[in-house]
Protein backbone atom coordinates (compact mmCIF):
# COMPACT_ATOMS: atom_id res chain seq x y z
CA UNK A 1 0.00 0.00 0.00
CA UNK A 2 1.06 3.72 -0.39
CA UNK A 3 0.70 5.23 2.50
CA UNK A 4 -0.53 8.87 1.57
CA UNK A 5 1.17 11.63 2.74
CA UNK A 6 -1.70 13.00 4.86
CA UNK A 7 -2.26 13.82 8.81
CA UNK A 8 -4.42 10.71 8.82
CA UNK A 9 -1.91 8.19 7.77
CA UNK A 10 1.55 9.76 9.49
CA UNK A 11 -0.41 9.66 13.02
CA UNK A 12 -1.46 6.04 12.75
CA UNK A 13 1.80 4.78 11.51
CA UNK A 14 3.54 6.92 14.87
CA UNK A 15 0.76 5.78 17.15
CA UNK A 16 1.76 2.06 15.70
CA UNK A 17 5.15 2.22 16.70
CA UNK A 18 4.22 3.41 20.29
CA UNK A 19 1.57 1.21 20.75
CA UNK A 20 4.21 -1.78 20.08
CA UNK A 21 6.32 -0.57 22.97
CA UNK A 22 3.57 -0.10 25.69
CA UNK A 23 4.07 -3.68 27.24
CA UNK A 24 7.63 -2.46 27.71
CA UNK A 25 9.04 -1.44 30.72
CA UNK A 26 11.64 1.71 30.55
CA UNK A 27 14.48 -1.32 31.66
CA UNK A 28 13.48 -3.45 28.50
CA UNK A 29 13.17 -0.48 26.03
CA UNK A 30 17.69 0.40 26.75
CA UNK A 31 18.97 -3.55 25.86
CA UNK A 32 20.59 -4.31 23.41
CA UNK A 33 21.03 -8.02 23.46
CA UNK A 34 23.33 -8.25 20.33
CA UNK A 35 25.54 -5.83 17.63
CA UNK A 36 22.80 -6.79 15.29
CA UNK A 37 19.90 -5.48 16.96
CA UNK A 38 18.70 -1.90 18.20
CA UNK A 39 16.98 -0.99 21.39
CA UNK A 40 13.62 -0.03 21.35
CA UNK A 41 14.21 3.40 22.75
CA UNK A 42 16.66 4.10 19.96
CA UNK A 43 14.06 2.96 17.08
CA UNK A 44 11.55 5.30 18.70
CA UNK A 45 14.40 7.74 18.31
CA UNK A 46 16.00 7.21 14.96
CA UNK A 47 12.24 6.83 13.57
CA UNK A 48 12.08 10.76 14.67
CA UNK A 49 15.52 11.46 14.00
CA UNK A 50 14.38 10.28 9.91
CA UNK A 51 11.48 12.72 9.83
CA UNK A 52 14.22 15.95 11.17
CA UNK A 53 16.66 14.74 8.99
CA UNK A 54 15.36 14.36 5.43
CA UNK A 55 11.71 15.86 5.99
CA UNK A 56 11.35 18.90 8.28
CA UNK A 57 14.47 21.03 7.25
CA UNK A 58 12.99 21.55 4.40
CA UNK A 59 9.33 22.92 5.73
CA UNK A 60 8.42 26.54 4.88
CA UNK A 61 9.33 28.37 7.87
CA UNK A 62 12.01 26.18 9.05
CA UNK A 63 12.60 23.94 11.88
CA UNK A 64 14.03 24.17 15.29
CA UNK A 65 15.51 21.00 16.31
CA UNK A 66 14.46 19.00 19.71
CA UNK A 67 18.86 18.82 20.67
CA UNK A 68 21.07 18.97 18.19
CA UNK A 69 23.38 16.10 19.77
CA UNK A 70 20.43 13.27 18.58
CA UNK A 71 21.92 13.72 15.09
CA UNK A 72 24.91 11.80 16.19
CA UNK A 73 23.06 9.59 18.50
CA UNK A 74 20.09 7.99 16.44
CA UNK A 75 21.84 8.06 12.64
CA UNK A 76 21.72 4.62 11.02
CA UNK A 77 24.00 4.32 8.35
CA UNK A 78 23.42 7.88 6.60
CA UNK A 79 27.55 8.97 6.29
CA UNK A 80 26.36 11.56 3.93
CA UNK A 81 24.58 13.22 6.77
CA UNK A 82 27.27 13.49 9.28
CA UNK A 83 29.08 10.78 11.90
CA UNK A 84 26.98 8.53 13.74
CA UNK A 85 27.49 6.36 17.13
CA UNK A 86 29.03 3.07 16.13
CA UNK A 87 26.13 0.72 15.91
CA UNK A 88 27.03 -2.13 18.85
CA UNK A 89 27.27 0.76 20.90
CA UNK A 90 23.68 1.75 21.21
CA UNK A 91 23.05 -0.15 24.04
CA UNK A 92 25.13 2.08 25.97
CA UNK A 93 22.68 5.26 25.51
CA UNK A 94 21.38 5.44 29.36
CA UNK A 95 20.85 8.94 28.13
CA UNK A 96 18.51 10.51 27.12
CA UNK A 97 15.90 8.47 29.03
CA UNK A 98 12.91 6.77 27.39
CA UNK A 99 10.80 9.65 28.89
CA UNK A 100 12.94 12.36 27.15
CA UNK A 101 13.09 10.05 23.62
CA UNK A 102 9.00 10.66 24.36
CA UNK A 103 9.17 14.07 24.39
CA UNK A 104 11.30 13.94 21.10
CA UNK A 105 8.48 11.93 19.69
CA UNK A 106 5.91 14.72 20.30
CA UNK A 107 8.52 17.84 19.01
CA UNK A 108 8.86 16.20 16.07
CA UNK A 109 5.14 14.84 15.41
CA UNK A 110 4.04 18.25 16.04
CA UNK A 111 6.15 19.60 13.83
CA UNK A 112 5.12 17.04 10.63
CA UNK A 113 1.48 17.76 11.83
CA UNK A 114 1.87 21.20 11.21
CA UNK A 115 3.58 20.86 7.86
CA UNK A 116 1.25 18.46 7.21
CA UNK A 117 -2.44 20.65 7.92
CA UNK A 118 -0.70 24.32 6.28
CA UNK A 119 0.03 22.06 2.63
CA UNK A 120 2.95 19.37 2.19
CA UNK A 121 4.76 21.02 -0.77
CA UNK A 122 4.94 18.46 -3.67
CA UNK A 123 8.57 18.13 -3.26
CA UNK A 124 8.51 16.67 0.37
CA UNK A 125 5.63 14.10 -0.29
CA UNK A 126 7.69 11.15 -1.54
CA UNK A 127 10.42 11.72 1.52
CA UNK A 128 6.96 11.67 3.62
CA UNK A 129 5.61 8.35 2.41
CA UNK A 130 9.37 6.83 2.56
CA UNK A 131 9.43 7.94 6.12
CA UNK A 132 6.08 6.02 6.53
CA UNK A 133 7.27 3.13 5.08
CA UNK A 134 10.62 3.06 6.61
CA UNK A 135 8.88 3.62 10.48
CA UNK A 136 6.58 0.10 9.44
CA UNK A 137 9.75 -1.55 8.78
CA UNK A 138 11.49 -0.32 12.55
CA UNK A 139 8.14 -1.91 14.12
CA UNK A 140 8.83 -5.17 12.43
CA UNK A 141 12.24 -4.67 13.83
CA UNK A 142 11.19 -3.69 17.52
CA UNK A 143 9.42 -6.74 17.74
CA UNK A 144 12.21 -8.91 16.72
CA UNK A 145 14.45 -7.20 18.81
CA UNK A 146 13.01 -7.41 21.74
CA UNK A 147 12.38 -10.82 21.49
CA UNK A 148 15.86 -10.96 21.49
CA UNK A 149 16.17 -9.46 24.14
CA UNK A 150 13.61 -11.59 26.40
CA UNK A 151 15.02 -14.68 24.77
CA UNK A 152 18.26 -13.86 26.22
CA UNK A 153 16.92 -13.03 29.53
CA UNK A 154 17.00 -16.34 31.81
CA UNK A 155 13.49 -15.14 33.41
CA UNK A 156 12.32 -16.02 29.76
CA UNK A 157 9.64 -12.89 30.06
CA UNK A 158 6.54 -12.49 28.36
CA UNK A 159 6.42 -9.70 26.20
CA UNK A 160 2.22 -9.55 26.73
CA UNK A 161 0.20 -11.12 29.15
CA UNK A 162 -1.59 -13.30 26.97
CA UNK A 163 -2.35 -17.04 26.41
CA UNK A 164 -0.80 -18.11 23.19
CA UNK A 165 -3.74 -19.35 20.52
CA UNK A 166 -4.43 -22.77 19.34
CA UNK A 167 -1.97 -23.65 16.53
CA UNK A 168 -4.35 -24.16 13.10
CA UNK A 169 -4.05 -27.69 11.77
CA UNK A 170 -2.38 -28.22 8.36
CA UNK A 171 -3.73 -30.47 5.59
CA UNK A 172 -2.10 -33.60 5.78
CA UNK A 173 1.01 -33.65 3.15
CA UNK A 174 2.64 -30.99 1.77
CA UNK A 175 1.20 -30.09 -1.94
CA UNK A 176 3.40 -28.81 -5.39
CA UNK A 177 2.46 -26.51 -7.57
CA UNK A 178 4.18 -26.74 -10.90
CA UNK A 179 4.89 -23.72 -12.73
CA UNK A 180 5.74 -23.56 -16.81
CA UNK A 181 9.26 -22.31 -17.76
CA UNK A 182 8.90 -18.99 -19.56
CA UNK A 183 10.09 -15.06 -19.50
CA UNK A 184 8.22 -13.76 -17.17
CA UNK A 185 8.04 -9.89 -15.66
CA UNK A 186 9.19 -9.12 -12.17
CA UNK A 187 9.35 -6.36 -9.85
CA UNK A 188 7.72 -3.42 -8.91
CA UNK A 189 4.71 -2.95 -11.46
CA UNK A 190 4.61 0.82 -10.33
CA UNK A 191 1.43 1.14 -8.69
CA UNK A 192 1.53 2.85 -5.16
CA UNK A 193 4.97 2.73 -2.96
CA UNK A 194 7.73 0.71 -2.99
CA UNK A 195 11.37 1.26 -2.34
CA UNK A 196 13.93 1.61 -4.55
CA UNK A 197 15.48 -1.98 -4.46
CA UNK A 198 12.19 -3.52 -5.95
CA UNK A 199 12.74 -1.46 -9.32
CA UNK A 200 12.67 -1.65 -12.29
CA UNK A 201 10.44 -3.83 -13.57
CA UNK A 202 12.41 -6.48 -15.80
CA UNK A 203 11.86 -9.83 -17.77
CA UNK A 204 13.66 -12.74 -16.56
CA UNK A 205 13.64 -16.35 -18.00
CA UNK A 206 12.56 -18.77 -15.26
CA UNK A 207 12.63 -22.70 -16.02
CA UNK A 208 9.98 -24.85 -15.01
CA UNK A 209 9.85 -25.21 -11.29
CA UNK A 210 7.94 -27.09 -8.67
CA UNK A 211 7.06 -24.16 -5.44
CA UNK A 212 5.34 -26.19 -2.18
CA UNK A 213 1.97 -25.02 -1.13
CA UNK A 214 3.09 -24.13 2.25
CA UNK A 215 6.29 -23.80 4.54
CA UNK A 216 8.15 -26.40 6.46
CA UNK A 217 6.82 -27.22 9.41
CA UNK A 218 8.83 -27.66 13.09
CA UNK A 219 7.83 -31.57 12.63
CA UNK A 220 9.61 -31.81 9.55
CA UNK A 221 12.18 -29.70 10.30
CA UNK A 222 12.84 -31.84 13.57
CA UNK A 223 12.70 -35.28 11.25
CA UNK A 224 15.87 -33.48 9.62
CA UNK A 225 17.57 -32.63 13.35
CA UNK A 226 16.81 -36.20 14.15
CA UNK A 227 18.46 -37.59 10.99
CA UNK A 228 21.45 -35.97 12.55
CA UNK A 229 20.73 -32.78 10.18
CA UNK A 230 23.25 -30.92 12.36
CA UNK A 231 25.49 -33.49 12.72
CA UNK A 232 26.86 -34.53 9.05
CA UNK A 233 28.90 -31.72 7.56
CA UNK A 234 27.97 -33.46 4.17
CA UNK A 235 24.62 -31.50 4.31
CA UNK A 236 25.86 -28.17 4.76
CA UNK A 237 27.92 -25.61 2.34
CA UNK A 238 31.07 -25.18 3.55
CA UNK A 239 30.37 -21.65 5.23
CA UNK A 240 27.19 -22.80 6.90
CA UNK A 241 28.93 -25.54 8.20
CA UNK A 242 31.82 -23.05 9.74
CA UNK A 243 28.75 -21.01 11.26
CA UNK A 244 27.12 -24.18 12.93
CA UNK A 245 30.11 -24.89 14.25
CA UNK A 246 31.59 -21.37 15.55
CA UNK A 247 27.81 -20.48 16.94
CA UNK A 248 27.04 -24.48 18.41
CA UNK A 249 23.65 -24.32 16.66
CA UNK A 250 21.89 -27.59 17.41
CA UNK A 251 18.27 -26.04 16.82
CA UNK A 252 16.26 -23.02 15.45
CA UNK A 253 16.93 -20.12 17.59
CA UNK A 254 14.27 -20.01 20.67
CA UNK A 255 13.95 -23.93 20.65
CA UNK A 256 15.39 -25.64 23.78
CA UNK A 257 14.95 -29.25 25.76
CA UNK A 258 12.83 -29.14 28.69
CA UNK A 259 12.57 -32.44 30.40
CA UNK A 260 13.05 -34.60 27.42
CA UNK A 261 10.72 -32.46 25.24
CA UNK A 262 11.02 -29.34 22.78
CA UNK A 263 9.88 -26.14 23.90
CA UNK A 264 10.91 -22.89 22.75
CA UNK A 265 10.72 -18.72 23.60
CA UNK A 266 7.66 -16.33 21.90
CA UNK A 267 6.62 -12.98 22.68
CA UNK A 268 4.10 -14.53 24.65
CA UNK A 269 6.51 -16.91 26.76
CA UNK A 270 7.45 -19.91 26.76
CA UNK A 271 5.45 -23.13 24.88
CA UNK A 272 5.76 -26.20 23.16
CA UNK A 273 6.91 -26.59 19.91
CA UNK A 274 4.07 -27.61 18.13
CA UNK A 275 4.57 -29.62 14.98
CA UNK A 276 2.22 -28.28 12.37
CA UNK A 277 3.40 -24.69 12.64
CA UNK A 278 5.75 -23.25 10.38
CA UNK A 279 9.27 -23.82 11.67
CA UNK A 280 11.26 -20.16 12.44
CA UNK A 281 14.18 -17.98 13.61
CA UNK A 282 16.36 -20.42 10.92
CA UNK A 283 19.23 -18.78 9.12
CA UNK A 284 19.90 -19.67 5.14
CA UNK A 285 22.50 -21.45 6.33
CA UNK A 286 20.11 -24.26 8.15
CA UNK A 287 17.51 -23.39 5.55
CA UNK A 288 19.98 -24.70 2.63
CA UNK A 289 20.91 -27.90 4.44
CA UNK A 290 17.48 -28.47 5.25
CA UNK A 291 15.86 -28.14 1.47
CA UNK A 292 19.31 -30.66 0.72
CA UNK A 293 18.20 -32.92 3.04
CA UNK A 294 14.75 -32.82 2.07
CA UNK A 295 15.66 -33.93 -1.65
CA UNK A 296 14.63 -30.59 -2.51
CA UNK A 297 16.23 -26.89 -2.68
CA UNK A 298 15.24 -22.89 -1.99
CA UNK A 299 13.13 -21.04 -4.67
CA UNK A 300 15.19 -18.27 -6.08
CA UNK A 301 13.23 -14.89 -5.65
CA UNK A 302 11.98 -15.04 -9.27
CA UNK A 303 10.22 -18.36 -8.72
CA UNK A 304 8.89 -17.50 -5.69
CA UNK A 305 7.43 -13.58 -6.84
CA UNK A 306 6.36 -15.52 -10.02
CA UNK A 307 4.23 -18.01 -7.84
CA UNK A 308 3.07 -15.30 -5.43
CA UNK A 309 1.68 -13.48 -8.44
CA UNK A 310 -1.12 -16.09 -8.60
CA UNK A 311 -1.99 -16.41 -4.94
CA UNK A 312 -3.97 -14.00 -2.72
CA UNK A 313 -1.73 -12.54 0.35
CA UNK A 314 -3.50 -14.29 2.72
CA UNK A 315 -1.30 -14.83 6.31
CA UNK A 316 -1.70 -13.37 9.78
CA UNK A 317 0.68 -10.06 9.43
CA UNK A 318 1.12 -7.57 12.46
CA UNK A 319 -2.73 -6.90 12.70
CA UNK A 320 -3.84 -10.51 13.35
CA UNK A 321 -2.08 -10.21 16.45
CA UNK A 322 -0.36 -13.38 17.04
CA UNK A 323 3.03 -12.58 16.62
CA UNK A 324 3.89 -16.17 16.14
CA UNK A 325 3.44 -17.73 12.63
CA UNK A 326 0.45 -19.66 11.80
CA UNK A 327 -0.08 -22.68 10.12
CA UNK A 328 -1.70 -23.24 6.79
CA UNK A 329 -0.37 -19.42 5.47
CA UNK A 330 1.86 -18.57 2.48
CA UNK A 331 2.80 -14.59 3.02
CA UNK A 332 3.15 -12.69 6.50
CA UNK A 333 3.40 -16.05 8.90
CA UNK A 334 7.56 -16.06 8.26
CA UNK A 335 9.97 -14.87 5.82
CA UNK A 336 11.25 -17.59 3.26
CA UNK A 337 14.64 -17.47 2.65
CA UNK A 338 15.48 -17.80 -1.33
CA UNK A 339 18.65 -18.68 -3.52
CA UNK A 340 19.48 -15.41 -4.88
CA UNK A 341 21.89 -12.92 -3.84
CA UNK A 342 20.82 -9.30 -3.08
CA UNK A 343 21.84 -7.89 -5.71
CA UNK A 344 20.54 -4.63 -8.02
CA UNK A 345 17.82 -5.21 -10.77
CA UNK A 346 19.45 -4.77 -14.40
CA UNK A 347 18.73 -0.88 -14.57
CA UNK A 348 18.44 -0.31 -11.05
CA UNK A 349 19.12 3.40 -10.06
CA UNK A 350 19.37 4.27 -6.69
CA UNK A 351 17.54 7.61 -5.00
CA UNK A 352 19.48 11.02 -5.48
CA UNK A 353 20.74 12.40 -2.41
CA UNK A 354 21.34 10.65 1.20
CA UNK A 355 18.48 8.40 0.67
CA UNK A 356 20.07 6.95 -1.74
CA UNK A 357 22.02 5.01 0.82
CA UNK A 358 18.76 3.28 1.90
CA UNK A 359 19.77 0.00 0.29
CA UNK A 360 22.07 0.05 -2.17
CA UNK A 361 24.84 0.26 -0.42
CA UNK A 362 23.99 -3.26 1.29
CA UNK A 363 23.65 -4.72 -1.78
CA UNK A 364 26.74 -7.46 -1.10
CA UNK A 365 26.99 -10.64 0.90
CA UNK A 366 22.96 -10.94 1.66
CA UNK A 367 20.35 -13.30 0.73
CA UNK A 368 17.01 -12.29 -0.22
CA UNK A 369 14.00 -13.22 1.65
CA UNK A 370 10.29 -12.84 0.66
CA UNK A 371 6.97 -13.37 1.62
CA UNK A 372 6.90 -10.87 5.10
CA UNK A 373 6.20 -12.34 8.55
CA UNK A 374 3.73 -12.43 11.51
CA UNK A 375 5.37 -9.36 12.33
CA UNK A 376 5.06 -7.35 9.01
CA UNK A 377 2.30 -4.49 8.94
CA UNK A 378 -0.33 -5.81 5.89
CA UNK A 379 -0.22 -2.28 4.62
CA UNK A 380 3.49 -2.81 4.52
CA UNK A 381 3.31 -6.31 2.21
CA UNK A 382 4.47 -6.49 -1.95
CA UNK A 383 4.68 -9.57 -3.54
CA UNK A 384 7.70 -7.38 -5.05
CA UNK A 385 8.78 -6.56 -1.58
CA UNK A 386 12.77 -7.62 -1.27
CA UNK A 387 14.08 -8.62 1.98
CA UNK A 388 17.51 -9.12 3.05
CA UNK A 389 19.88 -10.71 5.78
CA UNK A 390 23.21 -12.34 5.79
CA UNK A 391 23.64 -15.89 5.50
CA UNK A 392 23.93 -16.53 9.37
CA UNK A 393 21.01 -14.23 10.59
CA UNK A 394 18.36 -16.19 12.90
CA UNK A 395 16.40 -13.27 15.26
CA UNK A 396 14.30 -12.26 12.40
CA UNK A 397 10.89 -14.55 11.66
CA UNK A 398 12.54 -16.24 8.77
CA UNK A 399 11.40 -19.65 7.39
CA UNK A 400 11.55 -22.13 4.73
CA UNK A 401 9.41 -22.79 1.32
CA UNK A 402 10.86 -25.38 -0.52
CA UNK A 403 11.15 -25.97 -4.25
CA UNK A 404 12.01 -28.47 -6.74
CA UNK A 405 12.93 -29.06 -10.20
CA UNK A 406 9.95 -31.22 -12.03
């Protein structure tokens, strides 16, 4: 969806992103369990600090800036906007409180509301709607975060007090679709928002393919542990196997043994690993040796956008609530890891400016992911949408959909 640029749709995407950290204590909201992750006082902050940066300077009238120090603090990865703190170091950030990041909230909200109500020149709009889009992907990212950070924690905490739902059988088997070999378009068709990295549109050749009907489930991925799937270095590519080793991964990430039994961490505690749901928190890495195992392989991201093309984006998303991944969906229950490299679309041109440094910058030693996950706004969702991660990453809600050649 594009998000229009109106008072309407900025205040529900901020009122989102606060309404995610509410079960949060000010002592949860400064962790930062690992480099990789942020905490979630410093994506309430850098989601501001995107808005003063690349929005607001620019208003009629100008723009008086909540402390001129948060530049430094809550910059990502912009160097063409100035030096930023080192990113494993955000955890250290004690100051300025969670009340005070608040209060930068509000200056800067009040600020877009007002530029917003007296007429959004033209020329701001599409920094506007990438703001939008860019705060829905930080709420994705403060729920995976701090389930990092509760997973850590030996209490094991709940994010929410609430009892976890049912899981939603699957049909028995798991179900191939073939799909004819052929050029086929992919990519961004143009219609409505999307960020730079799903562009152009392009024709690609894609050979017949088989595409399963659902995603591996924890039972079969736990058929493949008790083969010894972590066990046989045969399985694995020669990196992967290096990572299993050097990080002792004997499991999906969250999964431990409790009294002879599988359990593992969610953001609503602690629970049984239940068979028929789709299995999670699995880097490409385990994904790869998996599909090998399986007698089968990962869809490259043209397969899989060219199969999603002819399904409805059915799945449970951010606003069914779960926060856990469901059986029986195809998009927004996990992201499914692919084949293909991030790399740029033949064509691709980057924004002009700082913003071009949005993604094409990482555009080396990732893997793309698709589909979105239990965690992923709806509004937010493209079949075009790219996702990426390197090889070894297991906090995000990342899965497996398996292919095959007929």
């Amino acid at each position: 969806m594009a998000w229009e640029p109106t008072t309407a749709a900025y205040q529900s995407v901020r009122r989102m992103t606060e309404r995610l950290c509410e079960p949060l204590a000010a002592e949860d909201c400064v962790v930062q369990s690992m480099p990789d992750a942020s905490p979630a006082k410093w994506h309430l902050a850098h989601t501001s600090w995107f808005f003063e940066t690349f929005v607001l300077p620019a208003a009629p009238g100008g723009y008086r800036p909540f402390d001129p120090r948060f530049g430094y603090l809550f910059n990502s990865y912009y160097n063409a906007v100035g030096d930023r703190l080192p990113r494993p170091r955000r955890g250290l950030l004690s100051r300025p409180t969670v009340e005070e990041v608040y209060r930068y909230r509000a200056h800067v909200d009040g600020a877009m509301r007002g530029l917003l109500e007296s007429g959004l020149p033209p020329a701001l709009a599409p920094a506007v709607v990438l703001g939008l889009n860019h705060e829905q992907q930080h709420q994705e990212l403060i729920l995976t975060d701090i389930k990092h950070v509760f997973g850590s924690n030996p209490l094991r905490p709940a994010y929410r007090a609430r009892p976890p739902s049912a899981p939603a059988p699957l049909p028995k088997g798991q179900g191939w679709a073939r799909h004819a070999a052929g050029v086929r378009e992919i990519g961004h068709d143009g219609a409505g928002f999307a960020f730079d990295k799903e562009t152009p549109r392009h024709r690609v050749f894609v050979d017949a393919f088989l595409l399963a009907d659902r995603l591996a489930t924890c039972g079969e991925y736990r058929a493949f542990m008790d083969a010894g799937g972590y066990d046989r270095p045969e399985g694995w590519l020669s990196d992967g196997w290096q990572a299993r080793l050097t990080h002792e991964w004997t499991a999906p990430l969250y999964w431990e043994k409790t009294g002879g039994e599988w359990v593992q961490y969610t953001l609503d505690g602690v629970r049984p690993v239940h068979d028929d749901e789709p299995v999670c928190h699995v880097s490409y890495y385990e994904a790869d040796a998996f599909a090998r195992w399986s007698g089968a392989r990962l869809p490259t991201e043209a397969e899989w956008e060219v199969a999603a093309s002819e399904r409805p984006p059915e799945g449970s998303f951010l606003e069914g609530g779960r926060l856990h991944p469901s059986a029986g969906g195809t998009f927004g229950e996990a992201w499914q890891w692919t084949a293909s490299p991030y790399v740029a679309y033949p064509g691709y041109r980057p924004l002009a400016g700082a913003l071009g440094e949005y993604n094409g910058k990482f555009m080396c030693n990732q893997l793309v992911l698709r589909g979105g996950s239990c965690a992923t706004p709806r509004s937010h969702f493209r079949r075009s949408y790219r996702n990426f991660f390197p090889p070894d990453a297991r906090w995000q809600f990342s899965g497996v959909r398996l292919a095959r050649d007929p």
